[in-house]
Protein backbone atom coordinates (compact mmCIF):
# COMPACT_ATOMS: atom_id res chain seq x y z
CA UNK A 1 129.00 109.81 153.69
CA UNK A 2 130.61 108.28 150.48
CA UNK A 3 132.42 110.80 148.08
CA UNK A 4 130.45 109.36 145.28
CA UNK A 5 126.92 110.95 146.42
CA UNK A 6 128.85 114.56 145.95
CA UNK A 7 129.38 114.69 143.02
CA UNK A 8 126.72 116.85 141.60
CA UNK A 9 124.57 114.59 138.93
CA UNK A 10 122.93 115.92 136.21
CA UNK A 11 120.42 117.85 137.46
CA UNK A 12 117.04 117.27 136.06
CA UNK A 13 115.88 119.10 133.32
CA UNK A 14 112.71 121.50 133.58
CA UNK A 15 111.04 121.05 129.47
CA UNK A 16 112.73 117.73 128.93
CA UNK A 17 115.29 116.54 127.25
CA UNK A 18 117.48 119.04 125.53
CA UNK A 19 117.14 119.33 121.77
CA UNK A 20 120.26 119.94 120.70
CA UNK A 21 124.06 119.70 120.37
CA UNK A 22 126.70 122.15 120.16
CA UNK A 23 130.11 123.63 121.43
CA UNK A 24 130.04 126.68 123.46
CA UNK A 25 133.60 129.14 124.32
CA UNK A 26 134.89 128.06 121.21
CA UNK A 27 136.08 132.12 121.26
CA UNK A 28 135.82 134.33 123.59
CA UNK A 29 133.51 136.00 121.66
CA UNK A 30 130.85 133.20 121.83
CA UNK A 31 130.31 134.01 125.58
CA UNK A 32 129.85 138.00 126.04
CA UNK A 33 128.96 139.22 129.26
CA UNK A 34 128.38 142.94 130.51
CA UNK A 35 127.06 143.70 133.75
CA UNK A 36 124.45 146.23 135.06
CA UNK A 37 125.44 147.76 138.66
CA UNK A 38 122.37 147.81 140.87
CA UNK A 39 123.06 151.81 141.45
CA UNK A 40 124.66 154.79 139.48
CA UNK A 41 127.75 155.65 140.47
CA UNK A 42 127.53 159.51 142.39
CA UNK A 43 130.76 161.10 140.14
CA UNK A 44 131.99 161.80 143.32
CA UNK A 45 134.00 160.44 146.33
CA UNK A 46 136.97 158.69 147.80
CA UNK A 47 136.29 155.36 145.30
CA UNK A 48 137.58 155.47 141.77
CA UNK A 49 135.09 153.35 139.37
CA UNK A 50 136.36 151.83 136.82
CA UNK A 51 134.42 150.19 133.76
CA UNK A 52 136.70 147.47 132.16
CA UNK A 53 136.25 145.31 129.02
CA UNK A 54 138.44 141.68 129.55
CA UNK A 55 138.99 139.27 127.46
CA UNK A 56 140.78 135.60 128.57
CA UNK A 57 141.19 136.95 132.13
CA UNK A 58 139.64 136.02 135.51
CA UNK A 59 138.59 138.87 137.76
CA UNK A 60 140.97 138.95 140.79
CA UNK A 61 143.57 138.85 137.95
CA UNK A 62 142.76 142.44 136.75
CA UNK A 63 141.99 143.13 140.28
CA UNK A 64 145.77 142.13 141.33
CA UNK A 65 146.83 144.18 138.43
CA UNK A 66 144.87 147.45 139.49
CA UNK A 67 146.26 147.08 142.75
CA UNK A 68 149.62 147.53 141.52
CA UNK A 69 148.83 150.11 138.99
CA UNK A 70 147.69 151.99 141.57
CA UNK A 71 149.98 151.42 144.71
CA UNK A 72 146.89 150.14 146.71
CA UNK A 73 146.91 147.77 148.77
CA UNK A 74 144.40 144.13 147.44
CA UNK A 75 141.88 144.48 149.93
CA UNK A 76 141.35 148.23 148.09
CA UNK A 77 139.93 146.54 145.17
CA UNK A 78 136.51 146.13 144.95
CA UNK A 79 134.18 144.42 142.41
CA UNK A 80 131.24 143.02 142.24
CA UNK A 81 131.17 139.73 140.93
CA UNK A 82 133.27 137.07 139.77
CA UNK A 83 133.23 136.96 135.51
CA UNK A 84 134.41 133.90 133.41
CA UNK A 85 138.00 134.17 131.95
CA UNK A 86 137.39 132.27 128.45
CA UNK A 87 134.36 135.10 127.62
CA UNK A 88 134.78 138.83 126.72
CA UNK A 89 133.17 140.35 129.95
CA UNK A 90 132.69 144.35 130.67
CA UNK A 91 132.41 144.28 134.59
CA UNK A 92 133.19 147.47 137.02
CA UNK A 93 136.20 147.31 139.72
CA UNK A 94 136.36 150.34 142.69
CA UNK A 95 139.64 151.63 143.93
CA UNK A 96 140.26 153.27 146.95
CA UNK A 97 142.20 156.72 146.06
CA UNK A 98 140.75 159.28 149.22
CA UNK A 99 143.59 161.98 148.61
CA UNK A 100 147.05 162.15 146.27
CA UNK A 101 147.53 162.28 142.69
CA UNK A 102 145.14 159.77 140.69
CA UNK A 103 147.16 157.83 138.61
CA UNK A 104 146.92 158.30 134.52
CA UNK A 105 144.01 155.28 133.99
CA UNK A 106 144.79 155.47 130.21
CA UNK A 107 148.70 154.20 130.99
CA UNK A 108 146.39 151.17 132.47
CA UNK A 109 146.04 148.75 129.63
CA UNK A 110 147.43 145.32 128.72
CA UNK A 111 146.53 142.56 126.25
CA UNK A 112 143.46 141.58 127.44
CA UNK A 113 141.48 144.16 128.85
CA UNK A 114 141.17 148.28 128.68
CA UNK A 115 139.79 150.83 130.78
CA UNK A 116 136.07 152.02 129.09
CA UNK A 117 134.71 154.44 131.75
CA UNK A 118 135.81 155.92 134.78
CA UNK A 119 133.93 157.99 137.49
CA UNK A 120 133.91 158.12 141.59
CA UNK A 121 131.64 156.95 144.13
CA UNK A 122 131.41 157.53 147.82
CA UNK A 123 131.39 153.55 148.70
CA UNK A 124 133.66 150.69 147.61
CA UNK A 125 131.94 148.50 145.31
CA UNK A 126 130.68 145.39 147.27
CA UNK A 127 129.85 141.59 145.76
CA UNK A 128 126.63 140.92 144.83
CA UNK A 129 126.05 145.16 144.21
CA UNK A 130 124.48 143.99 140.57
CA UNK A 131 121.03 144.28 138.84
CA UNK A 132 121.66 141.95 136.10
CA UNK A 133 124.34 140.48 133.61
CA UNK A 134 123.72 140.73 129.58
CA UNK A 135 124.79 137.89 127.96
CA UNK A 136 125.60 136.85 124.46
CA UNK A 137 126.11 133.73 123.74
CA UNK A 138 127.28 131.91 120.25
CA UNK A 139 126.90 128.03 120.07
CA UNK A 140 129.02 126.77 117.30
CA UNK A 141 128.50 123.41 115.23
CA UNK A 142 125.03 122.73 116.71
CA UNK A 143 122.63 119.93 115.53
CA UNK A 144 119.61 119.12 116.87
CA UNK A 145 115.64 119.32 116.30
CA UNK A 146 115.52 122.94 115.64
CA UNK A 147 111.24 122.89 115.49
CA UNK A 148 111.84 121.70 119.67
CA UNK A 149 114.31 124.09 120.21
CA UNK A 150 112.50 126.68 119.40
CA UNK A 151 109.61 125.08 121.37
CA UNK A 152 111.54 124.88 124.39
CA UNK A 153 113.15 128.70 124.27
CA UNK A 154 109.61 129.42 123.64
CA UNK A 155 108.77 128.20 127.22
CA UNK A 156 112.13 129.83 128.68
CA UNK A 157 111.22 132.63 127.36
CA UNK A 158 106.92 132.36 128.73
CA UNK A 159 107.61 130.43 131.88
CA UNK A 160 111.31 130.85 133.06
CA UNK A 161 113.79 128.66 133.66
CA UNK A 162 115.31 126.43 136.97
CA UNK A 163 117.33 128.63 139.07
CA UNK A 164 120.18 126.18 139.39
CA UNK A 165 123.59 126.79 140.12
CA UNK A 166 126.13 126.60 137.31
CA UNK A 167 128.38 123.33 137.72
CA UNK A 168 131.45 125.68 137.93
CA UNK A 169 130.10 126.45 141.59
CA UNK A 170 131.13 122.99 142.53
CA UNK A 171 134.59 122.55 141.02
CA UNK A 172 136.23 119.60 139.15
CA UNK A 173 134.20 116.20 139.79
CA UNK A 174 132.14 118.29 142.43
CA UNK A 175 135.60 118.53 144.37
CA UNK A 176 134.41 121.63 146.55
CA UNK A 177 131.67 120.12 148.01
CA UNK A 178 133.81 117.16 148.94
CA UNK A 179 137.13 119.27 150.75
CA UNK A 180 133.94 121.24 152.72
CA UNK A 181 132.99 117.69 154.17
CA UNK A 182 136.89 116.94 155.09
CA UNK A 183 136.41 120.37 156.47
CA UNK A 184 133.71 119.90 158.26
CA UNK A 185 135.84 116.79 159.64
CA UNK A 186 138.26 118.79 160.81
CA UNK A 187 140.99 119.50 157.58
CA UNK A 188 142.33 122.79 158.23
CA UNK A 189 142.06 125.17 155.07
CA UNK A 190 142.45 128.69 154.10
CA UNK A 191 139.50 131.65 154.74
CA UNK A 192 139.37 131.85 151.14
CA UNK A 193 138.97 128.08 150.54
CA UNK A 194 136.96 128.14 153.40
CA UNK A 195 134.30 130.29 152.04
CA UNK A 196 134.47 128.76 148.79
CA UNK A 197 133.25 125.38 149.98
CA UNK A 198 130.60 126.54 152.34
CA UNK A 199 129.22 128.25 148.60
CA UNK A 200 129.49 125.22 147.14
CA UNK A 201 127.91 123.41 149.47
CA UNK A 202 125.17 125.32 150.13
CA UNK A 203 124.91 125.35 146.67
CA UNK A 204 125.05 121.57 146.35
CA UNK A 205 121.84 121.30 148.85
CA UNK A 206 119.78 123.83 146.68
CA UNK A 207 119.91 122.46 143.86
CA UNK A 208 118.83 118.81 144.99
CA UNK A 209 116.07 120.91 146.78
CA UNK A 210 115.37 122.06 143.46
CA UNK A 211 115.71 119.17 141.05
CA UNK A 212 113.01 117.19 143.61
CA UNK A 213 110.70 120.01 143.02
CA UNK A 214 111.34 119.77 139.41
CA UNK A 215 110.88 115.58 139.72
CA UNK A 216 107.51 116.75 141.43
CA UNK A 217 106.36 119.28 139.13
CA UNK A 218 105.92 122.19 141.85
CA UNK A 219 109.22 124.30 140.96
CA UNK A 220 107.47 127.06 139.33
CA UNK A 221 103.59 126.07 141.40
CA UNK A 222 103.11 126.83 145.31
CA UNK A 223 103.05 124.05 148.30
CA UNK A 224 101.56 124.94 150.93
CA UNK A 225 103.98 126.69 153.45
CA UNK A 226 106.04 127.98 150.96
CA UNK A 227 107.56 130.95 150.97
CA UNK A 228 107.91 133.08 147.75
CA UNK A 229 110.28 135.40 146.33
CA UNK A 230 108.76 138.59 144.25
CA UNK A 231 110.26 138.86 140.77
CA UNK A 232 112.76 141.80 140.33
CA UNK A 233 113.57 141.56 144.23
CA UNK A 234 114.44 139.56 146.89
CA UNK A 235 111.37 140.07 148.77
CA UNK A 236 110.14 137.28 150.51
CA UNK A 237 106.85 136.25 152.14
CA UNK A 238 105.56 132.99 153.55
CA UNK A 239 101.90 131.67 152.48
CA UNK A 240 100.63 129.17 154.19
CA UNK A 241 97.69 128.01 152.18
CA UNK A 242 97.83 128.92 147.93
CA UNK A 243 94.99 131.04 146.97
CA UNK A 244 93.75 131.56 143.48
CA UNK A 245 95.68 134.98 143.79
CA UNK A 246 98.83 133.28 144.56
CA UNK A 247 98.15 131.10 141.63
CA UNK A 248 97.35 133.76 139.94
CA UNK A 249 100.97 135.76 140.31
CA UNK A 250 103.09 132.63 139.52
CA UNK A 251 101.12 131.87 136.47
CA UNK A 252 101.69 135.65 135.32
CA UNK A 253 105.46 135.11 136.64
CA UNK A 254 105.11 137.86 139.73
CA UNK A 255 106.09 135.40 142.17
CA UNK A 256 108.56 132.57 142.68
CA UNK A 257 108.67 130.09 145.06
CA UNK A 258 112.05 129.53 146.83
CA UNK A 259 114.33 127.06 148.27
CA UNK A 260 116.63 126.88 151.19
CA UNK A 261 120.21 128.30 151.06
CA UNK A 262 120.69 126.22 154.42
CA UNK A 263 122.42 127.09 157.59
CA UNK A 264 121.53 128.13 160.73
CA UNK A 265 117.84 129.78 161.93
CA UNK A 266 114.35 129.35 160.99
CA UNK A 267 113.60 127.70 157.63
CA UNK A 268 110.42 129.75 157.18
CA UNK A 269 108.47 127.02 155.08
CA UNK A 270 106.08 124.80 156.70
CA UNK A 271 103.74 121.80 156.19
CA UNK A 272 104.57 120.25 152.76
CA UNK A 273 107.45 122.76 151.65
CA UNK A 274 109.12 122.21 155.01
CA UNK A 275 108.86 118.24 154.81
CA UNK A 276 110.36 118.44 150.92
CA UNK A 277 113.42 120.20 151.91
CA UNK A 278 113.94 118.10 155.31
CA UNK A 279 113.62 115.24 153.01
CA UNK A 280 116.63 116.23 150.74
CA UNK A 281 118.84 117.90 153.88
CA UNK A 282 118.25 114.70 156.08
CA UNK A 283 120.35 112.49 153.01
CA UNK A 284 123.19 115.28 153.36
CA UNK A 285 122.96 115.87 156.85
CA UNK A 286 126.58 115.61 157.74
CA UNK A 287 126.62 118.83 155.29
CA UNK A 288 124.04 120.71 156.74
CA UNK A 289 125.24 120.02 160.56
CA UNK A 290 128.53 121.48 159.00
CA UNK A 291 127.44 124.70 157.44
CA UNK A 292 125.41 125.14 160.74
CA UNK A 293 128.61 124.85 162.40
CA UNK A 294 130.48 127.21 160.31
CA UNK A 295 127.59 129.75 161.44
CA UNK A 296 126.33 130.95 158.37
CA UNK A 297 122.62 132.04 158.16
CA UNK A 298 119.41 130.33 156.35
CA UNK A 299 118.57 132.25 153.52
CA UNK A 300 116.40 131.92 150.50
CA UNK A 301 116.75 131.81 146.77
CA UNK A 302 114.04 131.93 143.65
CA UNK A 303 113.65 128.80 142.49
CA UNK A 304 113.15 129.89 139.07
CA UNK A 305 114.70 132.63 136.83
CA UNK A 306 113.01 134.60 133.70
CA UNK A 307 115.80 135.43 131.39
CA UNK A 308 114.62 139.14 130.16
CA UNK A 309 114.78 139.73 126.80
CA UNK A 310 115.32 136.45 125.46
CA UNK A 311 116.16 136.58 121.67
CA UNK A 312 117.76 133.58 119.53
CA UNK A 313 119.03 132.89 115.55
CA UNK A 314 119.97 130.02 113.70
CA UNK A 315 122.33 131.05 111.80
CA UNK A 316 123.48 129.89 108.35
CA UNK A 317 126.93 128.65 109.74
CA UNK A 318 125.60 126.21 112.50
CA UNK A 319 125.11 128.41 114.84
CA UNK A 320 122.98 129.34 117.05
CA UNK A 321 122.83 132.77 119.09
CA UNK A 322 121.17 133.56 122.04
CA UNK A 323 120.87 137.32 123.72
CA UNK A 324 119.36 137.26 127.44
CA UNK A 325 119.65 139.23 130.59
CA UNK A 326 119.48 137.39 134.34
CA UNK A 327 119.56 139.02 138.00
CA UNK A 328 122.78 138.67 139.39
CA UNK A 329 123.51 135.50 141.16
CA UNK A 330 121.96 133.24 138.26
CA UNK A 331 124.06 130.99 135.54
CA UNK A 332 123.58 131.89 132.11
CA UNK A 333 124.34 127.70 131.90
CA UNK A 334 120.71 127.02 133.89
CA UNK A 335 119.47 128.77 129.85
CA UNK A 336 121.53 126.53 127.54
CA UNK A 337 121.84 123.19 129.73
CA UNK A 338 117.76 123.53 128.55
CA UNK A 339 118.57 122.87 125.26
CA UNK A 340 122.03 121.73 124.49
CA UNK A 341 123.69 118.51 125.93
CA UNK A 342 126.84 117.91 127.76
């Protein structure tokens, strides 16, 4: 398999081409993230939970940090999701503190992030333990055809947009995906690494499952032997003829259909759905035989999003400002790759 057919391309786009031009992260301010924890924390427990604000730091930095602060060891630390560095993000970290003196949290503050809230909780906080992430987002010097712009957040905002993964998944060049083939040929690498590239990879085969549905026009419409994801939960069910009720659900955005986050097990579509995604897995299948391999489990993702609350303003500057909300596990970059170009 040639390292040249790794390297993620540009996906295709779901309302065509996007409208406009503009630089995003030109502050830290112009990407604002806070998170929403899928539970409320009891008040109570051996976990201290701890509500930070960062700004120009990457998570397992503060995490390091708290582990010091507190005389814990790393794998104490818990959080549940991995926030950009160049953004101001407000994200939640768990320490484990079951007896002793708790240390003085306020004494726990550096340039670039503070302490906002803390409480207890009977459980360490795990990945993935999110509802959603709020995002703000500023895009300076843009340019574009504002009248489509507005069209095309229009139809975000109505029909949702393509659940892709963000190109950060993949690394520089799509570099990830390519050290998990030269693992899966036998290069030795860390556990971290390790799990890293099976992401990406996995990753890497979704979104080509994706971009053919796209190519197709059946992303956000049911094939028959699809299985679909409800909105607001990973509940999944497979169908294997489409009704006029399951038409019915993705046209009022209740349902999803879903793609294959491949490894080993059933793949739970059949008849057309099943032959689209053997289509794509059969051109990476040194990939797939590798994340079989590796023993991870077939799972399923939405292949479409609705950002909640989708607002935007041009402002009189250039700019243009966008306020959303996605589940956790989606790329606030699947919103603005819509509408601004690389």
């Amino acid at each position: 398999m040639s390292s040249e057919n790794l390297i993620p391309p540009v996906w295709v786009h779901t309302y065509g081409t996007p409208s406009g031009q503009g630089v995003i992260r030109t502050l830290p301010e112009d990407f604002i993230v806070e998170e929403t924890l899928a539970f409320e924390p009891s008040g109570s427990g051996e976990h201290i939970f701890l509500q930070i604000q960062k700004t120009g730091e990457n998570t397992e930095y503060v995490a390091r940090q708290l582990a010091r602060f507190a005389g814990v060891r790393q794998r104490d630390i818990g959080f549940a999701g991995m926030k950009d560095r160049h953004a101001i993000t407000t994200q939640w970290f768990s320490v484990w503190l079951p007896k002793g003196d708790e240390p003085q949290w306020q004494d726990f503050a550096a340039e670039g992030f503070k302490i906002l809230s803390v409480t207890r909780h009977a459980r360490k906080l795990k990945r993935g333990a999110l509802a959603s992430n709020r995002f703000e987002l500023t895009v300076r010097q843009w340019r574009g055809d504002k009248a489509k712009t507005i069209e095309q957040l229009t139809q975000i905002k109505n029909g949702g947009v393509a659940n892709y993964y963000g190109t950060q998944r993949f690394g520089h060049g799509g570099q990830n995906v390519q050290k998990a083939l030269a693992m899966f040929q036998g290069a030795k690498v860390g556990r971290e690494q390790r799990s890293l590239y099976l992401s990406a990879t996995r990753s890497f085969l979704f979104n080509h499952i994706l971009a053919t549905r796209i190519e197709q026009n059946c992303w956000h419409q049911g094939l028959a032997g699809d299985v679909f994801m409800i909105d607001g939960s990973h509940s999944c069910f497979s169908c294997e003829a489409i009704d006029d009720d399951i038409c019915n659900r993705l046209t009022q955005n209740a349902l999803h259909p879903t793609g294959a986050l491949y490894g080993k097990g059933e793949p739970r579509v059949k008849a057309e759905a099943l032959a689209l995604e053997q289509n794509v897995i059969e051109k990476y299948a040194e990939l797939a035989s590798g994340l079989i391999a590796f023993g991870l489990e077939i799972d399923r993702r939405a292949l479409r999003v609705m950002p909640a609350d989708l607002t935007w303003e041009f402002g009189a500057d250039d700019t243009l400002r966008l306020q959303f909300s996605l589940p956790a596990g989606s790329y606030a970059t699947a919103v603005l790759r819509e509408i601004i170009s690389d």
